[in-house]
Protein backbone atom coordinates (compact mmCIF):
# COMPACT_ATOMS: atom_id res chain seq x y z
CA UNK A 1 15.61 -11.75 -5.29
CA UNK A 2 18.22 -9.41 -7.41
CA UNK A 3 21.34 -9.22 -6.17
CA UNK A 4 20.80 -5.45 -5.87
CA UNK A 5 19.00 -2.93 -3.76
CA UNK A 6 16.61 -1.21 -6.02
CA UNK A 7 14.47 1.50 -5.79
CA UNK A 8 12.15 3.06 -8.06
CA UNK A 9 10.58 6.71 -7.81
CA UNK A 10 7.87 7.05 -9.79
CA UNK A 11 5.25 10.14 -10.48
CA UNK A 12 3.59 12.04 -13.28
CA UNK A 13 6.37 14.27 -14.33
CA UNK A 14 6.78 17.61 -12.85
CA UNK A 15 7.58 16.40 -9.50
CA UNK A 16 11.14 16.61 -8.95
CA UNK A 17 11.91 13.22 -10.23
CA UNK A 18 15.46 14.64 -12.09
CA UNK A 19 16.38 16.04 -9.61
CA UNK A 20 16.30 12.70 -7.37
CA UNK A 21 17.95 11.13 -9.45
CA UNK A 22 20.64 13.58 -10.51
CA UNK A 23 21.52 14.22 -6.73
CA UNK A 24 20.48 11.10 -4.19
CA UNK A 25 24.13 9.20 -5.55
CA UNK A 26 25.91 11.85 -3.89
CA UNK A 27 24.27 11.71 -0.56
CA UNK A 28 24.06 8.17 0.24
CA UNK A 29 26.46 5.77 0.16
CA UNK A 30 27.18 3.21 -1.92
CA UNK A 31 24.44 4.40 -4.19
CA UNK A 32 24.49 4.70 -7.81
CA UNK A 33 20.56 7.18 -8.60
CA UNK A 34 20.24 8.10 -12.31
CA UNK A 35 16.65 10.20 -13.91
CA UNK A 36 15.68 7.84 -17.45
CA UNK A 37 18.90 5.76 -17.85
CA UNK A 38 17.91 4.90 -20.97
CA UNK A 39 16.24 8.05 -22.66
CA UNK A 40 18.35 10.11 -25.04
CA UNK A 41 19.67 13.22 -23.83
CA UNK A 42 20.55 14.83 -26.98
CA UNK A 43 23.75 15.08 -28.59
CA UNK A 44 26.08 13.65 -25.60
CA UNK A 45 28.49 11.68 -24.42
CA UNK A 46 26.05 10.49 -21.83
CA UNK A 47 23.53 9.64 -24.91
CA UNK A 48 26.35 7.34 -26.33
CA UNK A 49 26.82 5.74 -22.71
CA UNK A 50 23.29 4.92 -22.98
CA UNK A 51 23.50 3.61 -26.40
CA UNK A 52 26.33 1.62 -25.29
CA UNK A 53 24.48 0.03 -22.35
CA UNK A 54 20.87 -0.39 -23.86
CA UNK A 55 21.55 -0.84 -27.59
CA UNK A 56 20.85 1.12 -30.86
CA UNK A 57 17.35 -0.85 -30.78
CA UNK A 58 16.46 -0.52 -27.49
CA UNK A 59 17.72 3.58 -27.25
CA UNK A 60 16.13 5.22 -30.77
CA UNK A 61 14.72 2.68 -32.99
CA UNK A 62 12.48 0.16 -31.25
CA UNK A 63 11.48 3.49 -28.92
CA UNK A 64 10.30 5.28 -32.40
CA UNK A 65 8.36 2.25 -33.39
CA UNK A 66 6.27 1.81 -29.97
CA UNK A 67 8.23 -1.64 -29.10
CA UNK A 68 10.46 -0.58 -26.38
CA UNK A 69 10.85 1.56 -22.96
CA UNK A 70 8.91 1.55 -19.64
CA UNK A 71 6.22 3.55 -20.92
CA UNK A 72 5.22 1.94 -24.00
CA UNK A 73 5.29 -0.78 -21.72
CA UNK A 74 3.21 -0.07 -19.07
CA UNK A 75 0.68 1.52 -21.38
CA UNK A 76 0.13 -1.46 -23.18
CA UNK A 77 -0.23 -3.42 -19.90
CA UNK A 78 -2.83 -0.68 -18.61
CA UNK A 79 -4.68 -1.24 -22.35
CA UNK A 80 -4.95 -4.71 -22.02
CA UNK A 81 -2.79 -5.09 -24.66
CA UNK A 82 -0.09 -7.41 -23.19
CA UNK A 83 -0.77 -9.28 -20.35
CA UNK A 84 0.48 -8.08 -16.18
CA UNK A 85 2.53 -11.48 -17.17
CA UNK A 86 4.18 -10.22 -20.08
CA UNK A 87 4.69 -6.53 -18.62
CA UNK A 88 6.55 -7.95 -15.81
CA UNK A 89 8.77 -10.32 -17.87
CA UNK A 90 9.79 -7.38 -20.54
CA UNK A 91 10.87 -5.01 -17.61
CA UNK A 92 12.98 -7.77 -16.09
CA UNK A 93 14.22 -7.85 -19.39
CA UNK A 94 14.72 -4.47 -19.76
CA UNK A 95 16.69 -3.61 -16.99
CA UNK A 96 18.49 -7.35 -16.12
CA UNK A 97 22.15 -5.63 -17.27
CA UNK A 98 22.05 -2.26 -16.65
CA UNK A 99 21.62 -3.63 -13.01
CA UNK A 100 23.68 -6.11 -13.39
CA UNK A 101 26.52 -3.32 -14.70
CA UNK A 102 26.28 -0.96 -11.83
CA UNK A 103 29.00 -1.84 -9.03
CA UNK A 104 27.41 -0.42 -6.52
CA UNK A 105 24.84 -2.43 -4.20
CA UNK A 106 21.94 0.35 -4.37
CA UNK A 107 20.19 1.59 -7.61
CA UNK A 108 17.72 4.38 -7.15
CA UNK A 109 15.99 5.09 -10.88
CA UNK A 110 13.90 7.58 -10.94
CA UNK A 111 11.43 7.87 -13.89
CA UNK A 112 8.08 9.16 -14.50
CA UNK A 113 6.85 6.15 -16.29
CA UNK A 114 7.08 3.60 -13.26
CA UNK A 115 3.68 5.06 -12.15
CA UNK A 116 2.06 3.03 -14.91
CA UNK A 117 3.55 -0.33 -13.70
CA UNK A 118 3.72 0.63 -9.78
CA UNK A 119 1.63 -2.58 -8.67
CA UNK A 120 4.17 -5.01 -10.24
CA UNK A 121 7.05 -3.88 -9.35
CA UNK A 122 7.43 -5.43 -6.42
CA UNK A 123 6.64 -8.99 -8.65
CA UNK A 124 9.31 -8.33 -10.68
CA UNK A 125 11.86 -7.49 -8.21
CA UNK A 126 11.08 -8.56 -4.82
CA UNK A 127 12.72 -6.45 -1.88
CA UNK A 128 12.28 -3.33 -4.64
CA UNK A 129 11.14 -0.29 -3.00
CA UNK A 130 8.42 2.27 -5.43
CA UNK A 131 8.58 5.98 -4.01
CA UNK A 132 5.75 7.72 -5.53
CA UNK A 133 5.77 11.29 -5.83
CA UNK A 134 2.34 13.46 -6.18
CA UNK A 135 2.20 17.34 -6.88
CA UNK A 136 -1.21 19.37 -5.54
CA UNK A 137 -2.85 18.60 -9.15
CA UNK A 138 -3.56 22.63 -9.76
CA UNK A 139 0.05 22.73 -9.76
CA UNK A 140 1.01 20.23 -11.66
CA UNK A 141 -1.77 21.16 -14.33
CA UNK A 142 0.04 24.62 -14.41
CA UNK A 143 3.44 23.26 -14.63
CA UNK A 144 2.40 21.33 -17.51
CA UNK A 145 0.73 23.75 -19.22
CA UNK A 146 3.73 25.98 -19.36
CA UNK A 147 6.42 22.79 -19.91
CA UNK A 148 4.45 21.09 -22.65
CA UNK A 149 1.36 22.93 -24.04
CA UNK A 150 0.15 20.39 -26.47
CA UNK A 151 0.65 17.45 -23.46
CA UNK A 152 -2.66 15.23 -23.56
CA UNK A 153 -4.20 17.58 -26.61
CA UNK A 154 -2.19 16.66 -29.85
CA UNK A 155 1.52 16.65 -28.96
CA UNK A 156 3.93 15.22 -31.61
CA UNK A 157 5.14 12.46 -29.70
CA UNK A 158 1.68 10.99 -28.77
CA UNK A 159 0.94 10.23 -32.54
CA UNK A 160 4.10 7.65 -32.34
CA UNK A 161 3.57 4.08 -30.90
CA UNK A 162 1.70 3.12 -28.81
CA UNK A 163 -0.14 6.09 -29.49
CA UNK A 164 -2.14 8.78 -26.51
CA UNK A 165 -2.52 8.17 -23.36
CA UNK A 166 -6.34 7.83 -23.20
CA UNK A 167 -9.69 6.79 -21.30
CA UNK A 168 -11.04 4.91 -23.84
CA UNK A 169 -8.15 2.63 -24.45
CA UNK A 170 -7.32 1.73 -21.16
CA UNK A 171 -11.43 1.09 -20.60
CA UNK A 172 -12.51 4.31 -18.36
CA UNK A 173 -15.82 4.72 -20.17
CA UNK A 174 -17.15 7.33 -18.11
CA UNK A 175 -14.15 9.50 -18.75
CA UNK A 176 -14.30 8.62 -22.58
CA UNK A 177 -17.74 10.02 -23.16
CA UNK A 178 -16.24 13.28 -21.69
CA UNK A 179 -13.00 13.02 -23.52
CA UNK A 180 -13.94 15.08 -26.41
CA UNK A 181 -15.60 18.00 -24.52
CA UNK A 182 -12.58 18.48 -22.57
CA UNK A 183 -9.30 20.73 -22.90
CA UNK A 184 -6.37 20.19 -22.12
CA UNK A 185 -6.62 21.31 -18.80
CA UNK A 186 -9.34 18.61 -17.96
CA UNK A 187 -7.64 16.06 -19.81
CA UNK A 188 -4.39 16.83 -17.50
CA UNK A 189 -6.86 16.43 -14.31
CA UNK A 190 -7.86 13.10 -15.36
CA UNK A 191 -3.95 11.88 -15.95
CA UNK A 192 -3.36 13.20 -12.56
CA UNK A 193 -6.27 10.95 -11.28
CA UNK A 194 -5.02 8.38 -12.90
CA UNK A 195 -1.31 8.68 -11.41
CA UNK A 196 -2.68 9.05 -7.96
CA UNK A 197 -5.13 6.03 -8.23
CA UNK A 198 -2.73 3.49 -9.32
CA UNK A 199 0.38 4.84 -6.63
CA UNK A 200 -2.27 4.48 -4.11
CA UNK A 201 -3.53 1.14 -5.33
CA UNK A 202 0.18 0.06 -5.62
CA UNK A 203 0.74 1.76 -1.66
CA UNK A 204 -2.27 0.00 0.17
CA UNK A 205 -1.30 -3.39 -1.84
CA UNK A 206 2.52 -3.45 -0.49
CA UNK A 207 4.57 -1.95 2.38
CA UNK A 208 7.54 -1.74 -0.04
CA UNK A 209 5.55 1.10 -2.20
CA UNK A 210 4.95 4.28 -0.34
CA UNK A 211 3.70 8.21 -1.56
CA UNK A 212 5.39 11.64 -0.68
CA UNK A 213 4.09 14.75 -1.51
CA UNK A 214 6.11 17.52 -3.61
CA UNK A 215 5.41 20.03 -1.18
CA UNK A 216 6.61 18.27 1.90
CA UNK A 217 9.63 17.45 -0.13
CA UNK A 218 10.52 20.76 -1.88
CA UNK A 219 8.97 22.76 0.79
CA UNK A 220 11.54 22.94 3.64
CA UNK A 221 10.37 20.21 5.37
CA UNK A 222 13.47 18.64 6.83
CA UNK A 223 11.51 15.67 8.44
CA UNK A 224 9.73 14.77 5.60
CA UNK A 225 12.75 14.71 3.36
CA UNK A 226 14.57 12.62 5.73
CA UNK A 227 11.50 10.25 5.78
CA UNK A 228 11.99 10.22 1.94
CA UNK A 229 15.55 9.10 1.77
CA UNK A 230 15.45 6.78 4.22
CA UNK A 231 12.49 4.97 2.39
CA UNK A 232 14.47 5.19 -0.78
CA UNK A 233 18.04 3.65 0.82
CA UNK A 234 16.48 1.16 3.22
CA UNK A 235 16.11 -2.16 2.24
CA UNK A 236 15.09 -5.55 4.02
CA UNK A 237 17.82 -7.01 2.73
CA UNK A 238 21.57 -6.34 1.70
CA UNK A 239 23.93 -3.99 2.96
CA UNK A 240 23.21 -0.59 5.46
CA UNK A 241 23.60 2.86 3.75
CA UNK A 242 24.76 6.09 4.81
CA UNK A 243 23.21 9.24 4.32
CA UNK A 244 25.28 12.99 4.37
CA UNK A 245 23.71 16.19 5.15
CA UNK A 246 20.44 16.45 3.85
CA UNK A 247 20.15 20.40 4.60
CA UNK A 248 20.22 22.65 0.73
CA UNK A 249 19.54 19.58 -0.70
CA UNK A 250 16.39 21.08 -2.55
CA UNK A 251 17.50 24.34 -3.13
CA UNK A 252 18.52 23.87 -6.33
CA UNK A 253 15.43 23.71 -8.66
CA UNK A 254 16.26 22.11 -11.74
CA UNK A 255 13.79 21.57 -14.96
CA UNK A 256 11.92 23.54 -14.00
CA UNK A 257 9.08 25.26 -16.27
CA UNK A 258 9.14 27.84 -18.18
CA UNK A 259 6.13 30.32 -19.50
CA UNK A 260 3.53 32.36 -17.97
CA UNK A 261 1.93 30.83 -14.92
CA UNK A 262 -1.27 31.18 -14.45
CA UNK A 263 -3.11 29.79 -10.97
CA UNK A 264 -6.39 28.14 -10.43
CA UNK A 265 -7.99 31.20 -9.69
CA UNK A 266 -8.18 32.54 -13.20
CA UNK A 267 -9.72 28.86 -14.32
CA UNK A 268 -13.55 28.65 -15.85
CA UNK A 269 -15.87 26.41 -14.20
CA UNK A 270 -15.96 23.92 -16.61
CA UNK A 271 -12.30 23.62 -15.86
CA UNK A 272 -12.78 23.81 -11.69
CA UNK A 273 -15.49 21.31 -11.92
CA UNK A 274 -12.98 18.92 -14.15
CA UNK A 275 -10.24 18.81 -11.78
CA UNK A 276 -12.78 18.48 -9.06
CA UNK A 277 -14.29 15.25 -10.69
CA UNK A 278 -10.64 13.59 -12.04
CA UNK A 279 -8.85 14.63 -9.07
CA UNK A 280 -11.15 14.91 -5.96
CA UNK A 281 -10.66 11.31 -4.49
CA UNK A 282 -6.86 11.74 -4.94
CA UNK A 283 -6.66 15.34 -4.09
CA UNK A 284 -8.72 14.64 -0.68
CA UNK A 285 -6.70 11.42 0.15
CA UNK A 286 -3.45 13.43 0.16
CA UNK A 287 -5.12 17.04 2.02
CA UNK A 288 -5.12 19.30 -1.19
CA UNK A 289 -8.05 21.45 -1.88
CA UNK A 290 -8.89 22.62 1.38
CA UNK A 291 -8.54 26.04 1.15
CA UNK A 292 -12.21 27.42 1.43
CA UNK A 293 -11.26 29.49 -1.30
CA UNK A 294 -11.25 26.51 -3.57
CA UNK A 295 -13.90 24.35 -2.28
CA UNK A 296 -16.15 27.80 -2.85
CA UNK A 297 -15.00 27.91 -6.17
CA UNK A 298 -16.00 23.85 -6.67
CA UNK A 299 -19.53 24.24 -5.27
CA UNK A 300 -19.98 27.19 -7.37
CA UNK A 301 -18.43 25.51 -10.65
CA UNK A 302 -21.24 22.79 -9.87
CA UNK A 303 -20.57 18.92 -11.11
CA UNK A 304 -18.88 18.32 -14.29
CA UNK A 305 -21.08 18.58 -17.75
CA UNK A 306 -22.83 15.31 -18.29
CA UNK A 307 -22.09 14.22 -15.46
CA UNK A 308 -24.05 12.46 -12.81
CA UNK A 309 -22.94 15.04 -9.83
């Protein structure tokens, strides 16, 4: 077992994940919480801590060739292209001295990519606790849209190694043969399906992995925040932490998107009946879409094109 308390929040993007990590260190005790230790953040002194930690190799060079970084590592364990094996022995690698560097006995990390490696997790690091975090997936479509608007349909940084995030290299055939049909919007739903589906996998498979909602967290909902942190700073083994006053923690929204919003209601049917096909086991497992206005709107969208119904 490490010699630390780790935990690792995981989601999609879009879900608050900064923030956690920017703010949790100053309400627990004992805690050290960080967003992408090991991402640049521009021109910084914080960039050059990071550099200092991870390595000129590691931080910019071996991340612009595809060979380094949680993501490029989970996606080529979800492609088949390096074995669960060899994932889980390159992110023990990967993260053996920042851990090792941190003097305090909890490390919460919170990064989007840890969705894609949720299930072995707690094989890597046993005793690790995996907070997943899921938006309501017409929401998190939106907030992508206006963050990122060539996410999943061209961006610059998918043509890099490894490459897009798609269905047909990570073996969904059914969503392959719609791939090309779809826009971005239905090309987000299935990524959200995708997220869901594996935290889910990774939550029925372990008690140590569990899944919030955004909305319960970001919403006002004192109890379910409180449920949240105590997950996060509670471990089965290793030293007890304190946790401050929990009330304003959320107020402050940060990264948040910019651009126009636009809401589900001004969506075609083609894009309805996507998010209804990539998202409707996830969305019903977690209560989303049950406004009647909605489900109207899926039965009258109909199933998605080519489709089986």
């Amino acid at each position: 077992m490490s010699e630390k308390q780790l935990t690792f929040i995981a989601s999609g993007g879009r879900t608050g994940t900064q923030f956690f990590g920017d703010v949790l260190g100053e309400v627990i005790s004992d805690c050290h919480s960080e967003h992408e230790p090991d991402m640049v953040a521009g021109a910084s002194w914080l960039t050059l801590q990071r550099i200092r930690r991870f390595g000129l190799w590691h931080m910019v060079l071996g991340r612009f060739l595809g060979q380094t970084g949680v993501r490029v590592i989970g996606q080529r364990s979800l492609e088949g292209r390096i074995t669960p094996e060899q994932a889980m022995a390159r992110l023990k690698a990967l993260r053996e001295s920042y851990h090792a560097g941190i003097p305090e006995s909890l490390v919460i990390e919170s990064y989007y990519a840890w969705w894609m490696v949720a299930d072995q997790i707690p094989q890597v690091w046993p005793g690790a606790r995996v907070a997943g975090i899921l938006r309501d997936p017409r929401d998190w479509i939106t907030s992508w849209l206006r963050r990122s608007s060539r996410r999943r349909n061209g961006a610059l940084t998918e043509r890099l190694p490894p490459g897009p995030f798609e269905p047909g290299r990570i073996g969904d055939a059914s969503a392959a043969r719609h791939w090309p049909a779809l826009d971005q919007l239905g090309r987000l739903a299935w990524e959200w399906g995708q997220i869901a589906g594996t935290l889910d996998r990774a939550a029925a498979a372990s008690p140590d992995v569990e899944v919030f909602r955004f909305e319960d967290l970001f919403g006002g909902n004192a109890e379910a925040l409180s449920r949240f942190v105590s997950f996060v700073s509670t471990h089965a083994h290793g030293p007890a932490h304190q946790v401050g006053d929990l009330s304003g923690v959320t107020r402050d929204v940060r990264n948040a998107s910019t651009g126009p919003k636009q809401g589900w209601q001004g969506w075609s049917d083609a894009q309805v009946a996507a998010v209804a096909h990539f998202c409707g086991p996830g969305m019903a497992a977690h209560g989303y879409g049950l406004e009647p206005e909605w489900q109207e709107r899926v039965r009258a969208a109909g199933p998605l094109a080519g489709s089986e119904g």
